[in-house]
N, C-alpha and C. Protein backbone atom coordinates (compact mmCIF):
# COMPACT_ATOMS: atom_id res chain seq x y z
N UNK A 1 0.83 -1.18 0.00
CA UNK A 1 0.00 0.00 0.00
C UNK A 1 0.87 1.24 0.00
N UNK A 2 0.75 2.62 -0.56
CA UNK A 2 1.04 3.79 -0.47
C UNK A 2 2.04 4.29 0.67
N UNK A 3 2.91 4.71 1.08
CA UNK A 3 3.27 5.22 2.28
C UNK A 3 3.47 6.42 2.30
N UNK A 4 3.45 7.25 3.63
CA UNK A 4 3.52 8.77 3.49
C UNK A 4 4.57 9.05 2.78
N UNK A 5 5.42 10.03 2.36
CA UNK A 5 6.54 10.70 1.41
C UNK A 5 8.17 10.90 2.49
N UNK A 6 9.02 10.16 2.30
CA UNK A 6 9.86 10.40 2.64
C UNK A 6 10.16 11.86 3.43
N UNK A 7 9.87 12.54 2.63
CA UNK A 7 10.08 14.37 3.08
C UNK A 7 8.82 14.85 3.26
N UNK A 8 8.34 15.03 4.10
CA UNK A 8 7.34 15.86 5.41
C UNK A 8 6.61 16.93 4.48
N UNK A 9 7.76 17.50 3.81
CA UNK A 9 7.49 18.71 3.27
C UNK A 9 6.74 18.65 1.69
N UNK A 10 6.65 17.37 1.09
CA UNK A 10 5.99 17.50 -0.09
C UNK A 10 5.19 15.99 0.25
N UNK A 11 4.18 16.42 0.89
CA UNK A 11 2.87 15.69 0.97
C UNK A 11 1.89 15.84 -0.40
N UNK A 12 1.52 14.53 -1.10
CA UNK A 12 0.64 13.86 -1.76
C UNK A 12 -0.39 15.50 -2.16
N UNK A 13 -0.97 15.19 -3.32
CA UNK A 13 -2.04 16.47 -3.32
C UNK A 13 -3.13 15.00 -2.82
N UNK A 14 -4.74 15.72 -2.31
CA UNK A 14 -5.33 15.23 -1.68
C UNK A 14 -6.07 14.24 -2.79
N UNK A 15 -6.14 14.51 -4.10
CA UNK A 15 -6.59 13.80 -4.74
C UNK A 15 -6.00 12.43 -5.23
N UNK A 16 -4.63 11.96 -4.19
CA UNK A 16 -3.48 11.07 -4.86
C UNK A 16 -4.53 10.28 -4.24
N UNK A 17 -4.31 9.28 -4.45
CA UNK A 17 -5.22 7.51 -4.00
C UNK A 17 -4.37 6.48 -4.62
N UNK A 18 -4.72 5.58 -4.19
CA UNK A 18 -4.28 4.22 -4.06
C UNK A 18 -5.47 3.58 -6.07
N UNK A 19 -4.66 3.63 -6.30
CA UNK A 19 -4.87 2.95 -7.82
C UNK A 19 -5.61 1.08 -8.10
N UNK A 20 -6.53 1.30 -8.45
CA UNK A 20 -6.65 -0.74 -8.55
C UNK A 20 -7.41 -0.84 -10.23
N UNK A 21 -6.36 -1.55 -10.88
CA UNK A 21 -7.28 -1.84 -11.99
C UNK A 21 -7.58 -3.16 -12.01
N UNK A 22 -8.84 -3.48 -12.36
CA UNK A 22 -9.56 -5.13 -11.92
C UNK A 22 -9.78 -5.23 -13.67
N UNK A 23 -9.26 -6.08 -13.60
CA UNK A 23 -9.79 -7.32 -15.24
C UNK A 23 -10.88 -8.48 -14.73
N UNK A 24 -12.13 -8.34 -15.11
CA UNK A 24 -13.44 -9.02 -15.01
C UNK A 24 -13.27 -10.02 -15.91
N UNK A 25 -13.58 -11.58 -15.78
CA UNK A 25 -13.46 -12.15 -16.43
C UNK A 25 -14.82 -12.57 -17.44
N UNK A 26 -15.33 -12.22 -18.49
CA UNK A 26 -16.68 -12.91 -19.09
C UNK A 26 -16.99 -14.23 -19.71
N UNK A 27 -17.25 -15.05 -19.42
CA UNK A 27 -17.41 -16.47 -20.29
C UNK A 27 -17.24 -15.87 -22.11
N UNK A 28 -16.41 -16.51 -22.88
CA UNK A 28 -16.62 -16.44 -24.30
C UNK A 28 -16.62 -14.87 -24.62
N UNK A 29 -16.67 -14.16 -24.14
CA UNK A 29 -15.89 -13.27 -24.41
C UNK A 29 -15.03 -12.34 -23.69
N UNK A 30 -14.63 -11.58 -24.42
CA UNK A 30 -13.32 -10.65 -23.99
C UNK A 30 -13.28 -10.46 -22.30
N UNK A 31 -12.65 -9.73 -21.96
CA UNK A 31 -12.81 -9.51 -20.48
C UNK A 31 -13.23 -7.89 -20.39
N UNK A 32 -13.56 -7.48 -19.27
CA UNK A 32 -13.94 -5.80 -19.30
C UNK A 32 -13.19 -5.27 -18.03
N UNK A 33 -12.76 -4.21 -18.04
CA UNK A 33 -11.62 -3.53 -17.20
C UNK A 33 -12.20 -2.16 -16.39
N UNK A 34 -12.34 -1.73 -15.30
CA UNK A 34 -12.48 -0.81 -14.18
C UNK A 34 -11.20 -0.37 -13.30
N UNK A 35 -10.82 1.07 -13.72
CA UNK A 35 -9.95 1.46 -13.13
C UNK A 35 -10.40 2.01 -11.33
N UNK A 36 -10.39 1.61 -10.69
CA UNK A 36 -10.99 1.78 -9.10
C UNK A 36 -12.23 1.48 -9.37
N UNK A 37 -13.41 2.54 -9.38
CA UNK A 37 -14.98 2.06 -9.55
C UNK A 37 -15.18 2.43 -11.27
N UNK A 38 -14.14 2.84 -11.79
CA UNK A 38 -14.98 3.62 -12.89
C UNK A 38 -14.92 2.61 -14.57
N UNK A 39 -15.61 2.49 -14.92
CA UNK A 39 -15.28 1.21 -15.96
C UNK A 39 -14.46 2.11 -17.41
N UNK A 40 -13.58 0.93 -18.14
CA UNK A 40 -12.86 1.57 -18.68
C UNK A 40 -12.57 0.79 -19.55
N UNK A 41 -12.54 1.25 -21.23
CA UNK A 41 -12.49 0.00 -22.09
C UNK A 41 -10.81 0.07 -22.48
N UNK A 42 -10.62 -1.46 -23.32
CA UNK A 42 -9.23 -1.71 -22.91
C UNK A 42 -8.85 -0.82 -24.41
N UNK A 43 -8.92 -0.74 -24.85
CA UNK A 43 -8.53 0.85 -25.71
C UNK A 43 -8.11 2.30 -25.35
N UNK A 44 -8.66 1.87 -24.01
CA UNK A 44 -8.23 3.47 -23.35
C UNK A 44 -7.74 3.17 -22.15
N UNK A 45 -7.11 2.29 -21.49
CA UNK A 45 -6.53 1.60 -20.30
C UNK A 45 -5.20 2.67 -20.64
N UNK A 46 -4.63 2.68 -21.15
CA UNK A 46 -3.18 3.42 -21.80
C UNK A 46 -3.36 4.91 -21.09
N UNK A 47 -4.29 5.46 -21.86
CA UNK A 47 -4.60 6.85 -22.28
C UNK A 47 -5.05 7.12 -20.36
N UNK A 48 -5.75 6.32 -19.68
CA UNK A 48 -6.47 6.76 -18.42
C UNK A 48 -5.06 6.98 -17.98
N UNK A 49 -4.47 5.55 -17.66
CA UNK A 49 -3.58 5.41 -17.32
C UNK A 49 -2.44 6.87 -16.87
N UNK A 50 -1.94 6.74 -17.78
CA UNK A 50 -0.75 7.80 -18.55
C UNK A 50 -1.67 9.23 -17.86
N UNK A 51 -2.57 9.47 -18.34
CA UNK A 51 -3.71 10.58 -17.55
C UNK A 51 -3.10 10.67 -15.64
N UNK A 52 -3.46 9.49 -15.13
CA UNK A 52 -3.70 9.77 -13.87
C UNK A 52 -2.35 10.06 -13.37
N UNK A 53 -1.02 9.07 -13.79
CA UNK A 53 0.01 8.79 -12.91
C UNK A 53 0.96 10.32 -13.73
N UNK A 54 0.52 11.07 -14.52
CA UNK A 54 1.45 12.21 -15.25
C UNK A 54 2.07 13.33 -13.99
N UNK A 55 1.11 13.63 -13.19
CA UNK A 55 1.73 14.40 -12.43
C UNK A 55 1.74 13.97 -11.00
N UNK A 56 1.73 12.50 -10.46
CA UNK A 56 2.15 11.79 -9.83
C UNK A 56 3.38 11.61 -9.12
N UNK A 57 3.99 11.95 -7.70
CA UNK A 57 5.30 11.64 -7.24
C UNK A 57 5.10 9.75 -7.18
N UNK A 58 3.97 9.52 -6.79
CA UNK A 58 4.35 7.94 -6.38
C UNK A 58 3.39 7.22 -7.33
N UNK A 59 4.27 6.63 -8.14
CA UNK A 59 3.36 6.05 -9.27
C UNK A 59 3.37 4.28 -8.95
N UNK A 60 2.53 4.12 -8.39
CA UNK A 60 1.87 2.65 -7.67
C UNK A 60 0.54 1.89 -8.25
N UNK A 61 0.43 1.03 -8.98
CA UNK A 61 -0.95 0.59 -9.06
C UNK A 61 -0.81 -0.67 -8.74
N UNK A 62 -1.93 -1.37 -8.32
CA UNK A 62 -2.62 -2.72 -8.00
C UNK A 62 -3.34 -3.44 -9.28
N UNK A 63 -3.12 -4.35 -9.21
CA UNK A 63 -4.17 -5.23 -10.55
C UNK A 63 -4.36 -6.52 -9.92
N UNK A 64 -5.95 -6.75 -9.91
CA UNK A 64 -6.75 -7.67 -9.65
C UNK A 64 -7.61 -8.36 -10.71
N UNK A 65 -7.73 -9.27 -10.87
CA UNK A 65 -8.03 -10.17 -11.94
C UNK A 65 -8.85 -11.22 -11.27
N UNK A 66 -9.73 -11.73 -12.05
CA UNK A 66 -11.21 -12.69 -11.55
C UNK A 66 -9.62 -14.15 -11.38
N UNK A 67 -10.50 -14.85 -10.51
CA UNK A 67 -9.76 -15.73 -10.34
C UNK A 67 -9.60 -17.23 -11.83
N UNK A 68 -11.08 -16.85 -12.97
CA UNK A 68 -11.12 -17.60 -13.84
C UNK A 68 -10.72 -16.96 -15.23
N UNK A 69 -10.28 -15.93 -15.09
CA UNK A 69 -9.68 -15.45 -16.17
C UNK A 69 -8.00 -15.95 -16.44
N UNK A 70 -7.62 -15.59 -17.69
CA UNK A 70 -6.13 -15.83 -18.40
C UNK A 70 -5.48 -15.28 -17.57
N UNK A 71 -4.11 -15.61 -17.35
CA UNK A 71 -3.27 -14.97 -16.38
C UNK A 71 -2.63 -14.03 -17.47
N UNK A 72 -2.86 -14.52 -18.90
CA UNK A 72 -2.20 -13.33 -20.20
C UNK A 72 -3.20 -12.35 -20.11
N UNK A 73 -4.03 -11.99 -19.27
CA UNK A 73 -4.83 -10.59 -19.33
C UNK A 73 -4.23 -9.47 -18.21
N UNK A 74 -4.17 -10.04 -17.13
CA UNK A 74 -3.07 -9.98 -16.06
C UNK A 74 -1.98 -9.16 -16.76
N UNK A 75 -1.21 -9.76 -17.17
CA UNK A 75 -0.37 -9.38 -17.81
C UNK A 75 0.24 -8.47 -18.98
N UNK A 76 -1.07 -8.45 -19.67
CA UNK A 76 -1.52 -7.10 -20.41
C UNK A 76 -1.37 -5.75 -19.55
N UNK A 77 -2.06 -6.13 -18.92
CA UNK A 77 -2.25 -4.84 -18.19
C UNK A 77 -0.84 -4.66 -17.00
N UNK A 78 -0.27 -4.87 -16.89
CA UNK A 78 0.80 -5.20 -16.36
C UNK A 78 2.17 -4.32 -16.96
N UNK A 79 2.11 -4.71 -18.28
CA UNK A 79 2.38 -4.14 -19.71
C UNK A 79 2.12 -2.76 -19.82
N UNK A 80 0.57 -2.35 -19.74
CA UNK A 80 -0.35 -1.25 -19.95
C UNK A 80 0.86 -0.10 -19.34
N UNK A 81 0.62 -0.94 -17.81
CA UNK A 81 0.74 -0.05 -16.61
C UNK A 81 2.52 0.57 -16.54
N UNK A 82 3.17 -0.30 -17.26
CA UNK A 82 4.10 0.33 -17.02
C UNK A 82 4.95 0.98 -18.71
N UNK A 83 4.08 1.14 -19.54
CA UNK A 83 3.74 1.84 -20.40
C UNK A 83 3.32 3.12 -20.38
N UNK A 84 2.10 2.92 -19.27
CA UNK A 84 2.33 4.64 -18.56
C UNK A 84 3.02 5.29 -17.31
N UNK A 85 4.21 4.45 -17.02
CA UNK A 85 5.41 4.95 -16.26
C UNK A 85 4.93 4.91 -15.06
N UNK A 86 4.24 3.57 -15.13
CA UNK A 86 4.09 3.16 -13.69
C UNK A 86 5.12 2.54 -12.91
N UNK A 87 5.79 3.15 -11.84
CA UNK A 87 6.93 2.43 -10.85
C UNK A 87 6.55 1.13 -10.47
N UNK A 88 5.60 0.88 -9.61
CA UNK A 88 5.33 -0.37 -8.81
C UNK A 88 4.11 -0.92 -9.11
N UNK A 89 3.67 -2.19 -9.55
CA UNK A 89 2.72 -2.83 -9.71
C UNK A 89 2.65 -4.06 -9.26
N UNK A 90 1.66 -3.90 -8.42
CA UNK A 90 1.54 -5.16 -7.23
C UNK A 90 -0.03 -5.87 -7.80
N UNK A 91 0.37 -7.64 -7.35
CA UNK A 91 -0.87 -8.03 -7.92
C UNK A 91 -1.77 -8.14 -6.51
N UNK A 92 -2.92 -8.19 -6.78
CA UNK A 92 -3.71 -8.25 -5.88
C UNK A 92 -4.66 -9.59 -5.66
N UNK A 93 -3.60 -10.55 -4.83
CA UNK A 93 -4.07 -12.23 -4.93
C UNK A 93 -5.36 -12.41 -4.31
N UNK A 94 -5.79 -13.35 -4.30
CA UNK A 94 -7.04 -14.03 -3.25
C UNK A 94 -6.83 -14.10 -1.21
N UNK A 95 -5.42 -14.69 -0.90
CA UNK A 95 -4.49 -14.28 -0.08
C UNK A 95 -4.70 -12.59 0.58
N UNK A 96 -4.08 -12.02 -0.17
CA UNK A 96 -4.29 -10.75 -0.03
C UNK A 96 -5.39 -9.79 0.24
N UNK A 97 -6.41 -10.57 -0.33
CA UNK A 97 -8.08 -9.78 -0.24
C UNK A 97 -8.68 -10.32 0.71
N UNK A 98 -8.11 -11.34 1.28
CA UNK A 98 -8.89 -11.73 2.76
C UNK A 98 -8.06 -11.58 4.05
N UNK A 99 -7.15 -10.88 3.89
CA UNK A 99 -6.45 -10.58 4.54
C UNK A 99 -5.40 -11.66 5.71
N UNK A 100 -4.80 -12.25 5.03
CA UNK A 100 -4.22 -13.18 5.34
C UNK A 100 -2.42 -12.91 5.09
């Protein structure tokens, strides 16, 4: 997760948050993608992307994926994310969401 800023003195603007993009898995077809709550087609995963983390000190996202989907979708976005100069991308397991 996020941690405060090394230096005291350049605190986060209030709108920084904690990033999660989820890949939904659909039977037979494609999968569909939501960057936090907001849905987002994979044509523009790039473009949001690149959008949010531009004037970003801590460029962090999470990716969560249905547990019956391709692990090559995962990985797309994985791709995506550090395409738009994302530093750290952490996956977000089953483990992890139940807090274990």
């Amino acid at each position: 997760m996020p941690q405060p800023p090394k230096d005291p003195t350049k605190q986060p603007p209030p709108t920084d948050r904690t990033i999660v993009v989820q890949v939904f898995y659909r039977p037979g077809a494609a999968p569909t993608y939501k960057i936090n709550e907001t849905e987002v087609a994979h044509g523009d995963l790039l473009g949001k992307l690149t959008e949010i983390y531009a004037n970003r000190a801590e460029r962090i996202m999470f990716v969560k994926g249905d547990d019956d989907l391709n692990f090559a979708y995962v990985a797309e976005v994985i791709d995506i994310g550090r395409a738009a100069n994302v530093d750290h991308i952490g996956l977000m397991t089953p483990k992890i969401l139940q807090g274990q």
